[in-house]
N, C-alpha and C. Protein backbone atom coordinates (compact mmCIF):
# COMPACT_ATOMS: atom_id res chain seq x y z
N UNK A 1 8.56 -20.93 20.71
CA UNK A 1 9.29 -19.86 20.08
C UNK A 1 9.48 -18.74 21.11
N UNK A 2 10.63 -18.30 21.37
CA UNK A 2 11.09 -17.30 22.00
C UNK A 2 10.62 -15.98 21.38
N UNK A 3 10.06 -14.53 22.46
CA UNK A 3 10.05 -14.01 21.62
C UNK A 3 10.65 -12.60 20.84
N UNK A 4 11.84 -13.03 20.94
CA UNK A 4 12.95 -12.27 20.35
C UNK A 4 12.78 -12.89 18.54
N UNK A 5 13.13 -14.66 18.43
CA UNK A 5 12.70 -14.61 17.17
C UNK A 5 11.52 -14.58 16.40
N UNK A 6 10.00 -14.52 18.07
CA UNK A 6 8.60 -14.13 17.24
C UNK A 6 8.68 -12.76 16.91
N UNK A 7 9.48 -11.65 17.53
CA UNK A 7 9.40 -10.34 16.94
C UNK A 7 10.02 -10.11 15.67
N UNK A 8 11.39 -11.25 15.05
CA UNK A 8 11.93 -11.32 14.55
C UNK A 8 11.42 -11.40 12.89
N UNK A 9 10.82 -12.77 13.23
CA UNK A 9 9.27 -13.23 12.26
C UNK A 9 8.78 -12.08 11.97
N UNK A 10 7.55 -11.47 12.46
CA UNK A 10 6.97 -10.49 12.50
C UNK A 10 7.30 -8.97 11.84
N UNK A 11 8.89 -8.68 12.02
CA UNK A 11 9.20 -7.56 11.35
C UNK A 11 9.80 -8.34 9.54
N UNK A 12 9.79 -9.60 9.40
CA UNK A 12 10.14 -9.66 8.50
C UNK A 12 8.96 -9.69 7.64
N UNK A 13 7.54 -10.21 8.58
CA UNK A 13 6.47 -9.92 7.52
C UNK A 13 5.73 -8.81 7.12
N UNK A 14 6.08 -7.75 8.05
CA UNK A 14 6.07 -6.72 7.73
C UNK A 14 6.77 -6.05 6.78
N UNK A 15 8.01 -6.09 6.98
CA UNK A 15 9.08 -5.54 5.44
C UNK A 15 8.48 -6.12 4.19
N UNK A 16 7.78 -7.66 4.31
CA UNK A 16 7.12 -7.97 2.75
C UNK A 16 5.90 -7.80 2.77
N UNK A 17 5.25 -7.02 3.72
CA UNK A 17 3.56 -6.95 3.21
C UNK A 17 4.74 -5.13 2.90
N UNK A 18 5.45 -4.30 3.37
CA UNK A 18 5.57 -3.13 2.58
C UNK A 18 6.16 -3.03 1.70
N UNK A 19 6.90 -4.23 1.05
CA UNK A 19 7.62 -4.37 -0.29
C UNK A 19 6.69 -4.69 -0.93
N UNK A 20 5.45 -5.66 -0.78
CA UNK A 20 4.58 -6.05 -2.02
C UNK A 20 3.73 -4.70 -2.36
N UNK A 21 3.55 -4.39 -1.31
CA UNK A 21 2.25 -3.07 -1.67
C UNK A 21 2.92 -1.88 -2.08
N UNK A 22 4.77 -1.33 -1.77
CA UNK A 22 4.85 -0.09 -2.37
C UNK A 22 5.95 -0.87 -4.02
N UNK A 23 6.83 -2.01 -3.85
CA UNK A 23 7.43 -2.06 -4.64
C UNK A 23 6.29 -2.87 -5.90
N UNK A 24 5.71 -4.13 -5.48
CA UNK A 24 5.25 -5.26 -6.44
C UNK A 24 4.05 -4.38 -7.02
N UNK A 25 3.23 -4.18 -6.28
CA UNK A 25 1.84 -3.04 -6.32
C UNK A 25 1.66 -2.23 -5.85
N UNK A 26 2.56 -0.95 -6.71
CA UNK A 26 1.73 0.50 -6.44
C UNK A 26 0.68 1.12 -6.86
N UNK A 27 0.47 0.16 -7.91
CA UNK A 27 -0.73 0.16 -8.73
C UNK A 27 -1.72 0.14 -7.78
N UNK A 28 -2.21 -1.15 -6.63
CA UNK A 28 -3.22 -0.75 -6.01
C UNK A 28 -3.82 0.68 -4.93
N UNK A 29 -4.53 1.28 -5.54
CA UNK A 29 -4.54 2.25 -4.56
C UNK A 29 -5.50 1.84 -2.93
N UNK A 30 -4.69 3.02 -2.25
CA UNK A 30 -5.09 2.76 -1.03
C UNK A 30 -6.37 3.09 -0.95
N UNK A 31 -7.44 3.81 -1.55
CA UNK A 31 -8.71 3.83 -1.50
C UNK A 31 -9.49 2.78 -1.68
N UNK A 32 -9.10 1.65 -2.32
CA UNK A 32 -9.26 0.08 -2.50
C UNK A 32 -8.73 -0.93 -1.16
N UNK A 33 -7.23 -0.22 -1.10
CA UNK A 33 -7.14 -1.55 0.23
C UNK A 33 -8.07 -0.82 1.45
N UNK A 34 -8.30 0.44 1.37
CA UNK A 34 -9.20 0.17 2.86
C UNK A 34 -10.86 0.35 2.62
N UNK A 35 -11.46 0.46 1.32
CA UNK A 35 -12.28 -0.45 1.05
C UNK A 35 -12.74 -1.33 1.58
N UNK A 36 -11.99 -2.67 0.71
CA UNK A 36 -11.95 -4.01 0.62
C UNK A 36 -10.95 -4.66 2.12
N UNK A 37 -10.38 -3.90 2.53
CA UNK A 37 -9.79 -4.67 4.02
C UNK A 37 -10.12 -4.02 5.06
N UNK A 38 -10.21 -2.42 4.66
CA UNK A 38 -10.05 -1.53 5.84
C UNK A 38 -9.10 -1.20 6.80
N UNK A 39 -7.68 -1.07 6.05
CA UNK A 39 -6.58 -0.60 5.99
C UNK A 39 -6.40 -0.49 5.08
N UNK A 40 -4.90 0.50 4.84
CA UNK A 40 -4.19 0.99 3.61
C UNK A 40 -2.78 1.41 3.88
N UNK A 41 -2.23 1.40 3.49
CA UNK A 41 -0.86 2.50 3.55
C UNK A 41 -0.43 3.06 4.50
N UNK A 42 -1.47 4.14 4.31
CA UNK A 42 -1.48 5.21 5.67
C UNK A 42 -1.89 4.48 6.98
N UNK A 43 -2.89 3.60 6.87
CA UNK A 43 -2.75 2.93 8.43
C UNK A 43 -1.66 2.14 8.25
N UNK A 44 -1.18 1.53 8.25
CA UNK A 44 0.02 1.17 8.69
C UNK A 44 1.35 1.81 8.83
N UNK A 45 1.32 3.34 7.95
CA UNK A 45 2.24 3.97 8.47
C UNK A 45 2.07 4.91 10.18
N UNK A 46 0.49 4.79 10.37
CA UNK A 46 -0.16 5.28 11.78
C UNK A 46 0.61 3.83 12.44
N UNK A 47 0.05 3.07 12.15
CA UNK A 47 0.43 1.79 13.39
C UNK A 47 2.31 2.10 13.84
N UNK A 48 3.10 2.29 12.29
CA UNK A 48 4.67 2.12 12.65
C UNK A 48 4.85 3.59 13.82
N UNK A 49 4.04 4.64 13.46
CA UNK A 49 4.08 5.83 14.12
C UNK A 49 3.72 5.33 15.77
N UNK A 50 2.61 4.88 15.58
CA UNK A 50 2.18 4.85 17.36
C UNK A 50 3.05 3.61 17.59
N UNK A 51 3.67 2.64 16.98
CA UNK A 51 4.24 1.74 17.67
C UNK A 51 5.93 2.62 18.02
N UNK A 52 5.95 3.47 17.39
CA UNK A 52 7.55 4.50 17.58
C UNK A 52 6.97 5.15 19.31
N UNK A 53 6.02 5.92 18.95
CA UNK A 53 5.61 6.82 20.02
C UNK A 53 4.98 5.75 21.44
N UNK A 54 4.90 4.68 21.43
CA UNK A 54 4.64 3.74 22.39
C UNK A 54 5.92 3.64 23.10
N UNK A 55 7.14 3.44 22.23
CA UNK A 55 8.52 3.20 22.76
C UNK A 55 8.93 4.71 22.96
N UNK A 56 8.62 5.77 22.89
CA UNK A 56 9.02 6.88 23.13
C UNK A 56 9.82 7.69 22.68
N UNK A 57 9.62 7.57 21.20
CA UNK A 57 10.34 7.63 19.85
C UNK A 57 8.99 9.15 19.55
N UNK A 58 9.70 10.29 19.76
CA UNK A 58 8.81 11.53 19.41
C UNK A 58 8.62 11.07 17.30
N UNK A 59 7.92 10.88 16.75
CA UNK A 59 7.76 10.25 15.56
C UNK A 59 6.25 10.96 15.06
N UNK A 60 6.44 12.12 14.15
CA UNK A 60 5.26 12.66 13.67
C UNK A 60 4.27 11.81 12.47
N UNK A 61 3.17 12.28 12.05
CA UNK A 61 2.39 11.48 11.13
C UNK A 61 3.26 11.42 9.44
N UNK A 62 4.05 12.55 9.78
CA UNK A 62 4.32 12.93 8.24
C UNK A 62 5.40 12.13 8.14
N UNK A 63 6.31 12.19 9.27
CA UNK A 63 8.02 11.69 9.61
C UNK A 63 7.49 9.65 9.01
N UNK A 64 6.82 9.73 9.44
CA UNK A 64 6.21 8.28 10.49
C UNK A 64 6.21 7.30 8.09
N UNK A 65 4.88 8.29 7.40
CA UNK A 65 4.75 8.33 6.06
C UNK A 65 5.73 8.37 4.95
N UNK A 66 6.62 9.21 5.31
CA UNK A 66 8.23 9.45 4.74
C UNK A 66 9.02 8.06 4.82
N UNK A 67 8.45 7.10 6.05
CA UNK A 67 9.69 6.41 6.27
C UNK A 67 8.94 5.11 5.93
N UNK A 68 7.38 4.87 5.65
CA UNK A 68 7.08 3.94 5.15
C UNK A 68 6.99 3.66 3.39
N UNK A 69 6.63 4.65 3.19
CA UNK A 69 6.53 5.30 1.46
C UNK A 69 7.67 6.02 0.87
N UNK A 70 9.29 5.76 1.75
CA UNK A 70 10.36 5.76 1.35
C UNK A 70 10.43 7.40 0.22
N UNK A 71 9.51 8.13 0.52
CA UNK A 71 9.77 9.65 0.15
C UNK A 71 8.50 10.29 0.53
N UNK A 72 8.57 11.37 0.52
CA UNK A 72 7.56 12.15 0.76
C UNK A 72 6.14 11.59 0.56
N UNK A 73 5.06 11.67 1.12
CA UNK A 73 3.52 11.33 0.95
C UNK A 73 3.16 12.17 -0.14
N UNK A 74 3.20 13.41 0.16
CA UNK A 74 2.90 13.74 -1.48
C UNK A 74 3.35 13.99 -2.60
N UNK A 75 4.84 13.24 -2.81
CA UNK A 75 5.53 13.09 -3.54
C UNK A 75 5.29 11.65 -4.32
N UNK A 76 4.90 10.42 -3.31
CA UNK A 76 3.86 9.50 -3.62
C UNK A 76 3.04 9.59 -4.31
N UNK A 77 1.91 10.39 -3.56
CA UNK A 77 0.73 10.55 -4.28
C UNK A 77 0.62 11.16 -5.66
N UNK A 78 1.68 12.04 -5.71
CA UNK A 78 1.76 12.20 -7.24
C UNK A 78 2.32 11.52 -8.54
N UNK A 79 2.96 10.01 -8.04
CA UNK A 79 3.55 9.17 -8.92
C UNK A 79 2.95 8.39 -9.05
N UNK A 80 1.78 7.60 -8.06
CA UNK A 80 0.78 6.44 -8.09
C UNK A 80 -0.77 6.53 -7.89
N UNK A 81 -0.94 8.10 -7.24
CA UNK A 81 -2.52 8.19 -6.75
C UNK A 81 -2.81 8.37 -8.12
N UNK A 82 -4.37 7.84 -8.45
CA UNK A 82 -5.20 8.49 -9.69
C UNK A 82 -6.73 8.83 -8.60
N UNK A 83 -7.26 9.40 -9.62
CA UNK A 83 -8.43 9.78 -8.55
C UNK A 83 -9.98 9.09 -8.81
N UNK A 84 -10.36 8.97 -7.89
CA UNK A 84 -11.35 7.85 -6.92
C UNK A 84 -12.40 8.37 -7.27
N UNK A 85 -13.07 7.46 -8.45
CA UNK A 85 -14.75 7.89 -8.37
C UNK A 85 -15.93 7.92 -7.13
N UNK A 86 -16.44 9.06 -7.31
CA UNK A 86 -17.70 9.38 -6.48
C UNK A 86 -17.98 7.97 -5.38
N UNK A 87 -18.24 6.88 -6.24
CA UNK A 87 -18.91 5.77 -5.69
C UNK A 87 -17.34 5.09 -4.44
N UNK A 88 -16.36 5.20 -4.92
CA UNK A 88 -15.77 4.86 -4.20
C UNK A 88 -15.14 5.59 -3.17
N UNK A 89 -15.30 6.78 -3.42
CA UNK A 89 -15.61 8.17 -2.11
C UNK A 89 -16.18 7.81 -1.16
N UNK A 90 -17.84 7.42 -1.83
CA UNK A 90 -18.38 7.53 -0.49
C UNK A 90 -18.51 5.79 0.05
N UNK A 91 -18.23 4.86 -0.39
CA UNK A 91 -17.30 3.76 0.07
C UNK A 91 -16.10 3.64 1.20
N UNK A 92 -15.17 4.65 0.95
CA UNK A 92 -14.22 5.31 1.71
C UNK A 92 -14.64 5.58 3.00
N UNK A 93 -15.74 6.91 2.91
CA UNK A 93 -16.02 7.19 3.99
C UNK A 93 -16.76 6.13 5.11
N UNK A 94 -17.27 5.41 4.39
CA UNK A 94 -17.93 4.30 5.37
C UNK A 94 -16.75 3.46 6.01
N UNK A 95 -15.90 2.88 5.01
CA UNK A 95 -14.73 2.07 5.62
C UNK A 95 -14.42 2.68 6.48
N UNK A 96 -13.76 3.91 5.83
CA UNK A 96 -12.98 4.47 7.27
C UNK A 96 -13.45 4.82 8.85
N UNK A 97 -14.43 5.13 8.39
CA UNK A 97 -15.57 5.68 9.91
C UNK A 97 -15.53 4.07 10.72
N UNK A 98 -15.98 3.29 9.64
CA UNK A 98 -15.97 1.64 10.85
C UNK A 98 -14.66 1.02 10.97
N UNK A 99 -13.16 1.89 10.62
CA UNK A 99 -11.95 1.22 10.51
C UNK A 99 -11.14 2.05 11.29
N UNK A 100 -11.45 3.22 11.24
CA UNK A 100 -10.36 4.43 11.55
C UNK A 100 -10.52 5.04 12.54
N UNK A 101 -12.27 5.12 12.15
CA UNK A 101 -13.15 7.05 13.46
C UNK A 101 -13.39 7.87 12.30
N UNK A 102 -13.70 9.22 12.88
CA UNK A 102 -13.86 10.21 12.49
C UNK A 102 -12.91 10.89 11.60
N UNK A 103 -13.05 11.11 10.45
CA UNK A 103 -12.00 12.02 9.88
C UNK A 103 -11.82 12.93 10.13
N UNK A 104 -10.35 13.55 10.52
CA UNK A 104 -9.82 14.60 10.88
C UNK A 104 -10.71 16.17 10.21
């Protein structure tokens, strides 16, 4: 495989891992996928960001969120977030620290 059509592949499985998770299930929240995978949403709207800013595409965190979650992040969060018991707070914080780093 050449890889013009392995990049090809690749962005198409991307368009359906972000159609299943914002169109099929918005229901799952991202405090669960990075949980249970250790990603969510937001990392992958970081990955589309640093993969913009790798090619030299000036592409901010917020710009980067807007264009994966097809409107505002906290325009999102107010149509699908519900809020995250204690136990899965501090769940969170562990994922993320062994997935992410340090929180900002």
């Amino acid at each position: 495989m050449d890889d013009a059509t392995r990049t090809q592949i690749e962005a198409a499985a991307f368009r359906a891992l972000r159609e299943h998770l914002m169109v099929k299930r918005p229901d799952v929240q991202n405090i669960d996928l990075m949980n249970l995978a250790g990603f969510c949403r937001n990392c992958l709207s970081r990955w589309y960001q640093e993969a913009a800013n790798d090619l030299g595409i000036d592409m901010t965190k917020d710009a980067a969120r807007e264009i994966f979650y097809a409107m505002p992040y906290e325009d999102w969060k107010a149509q699908c977030q519900t809020d995250a018991s204690p136990e899965k707070q501090a769940a969170f914080e562990k994922s993320f620290a062994e997935n992410v780093g340090k929180a900002d």
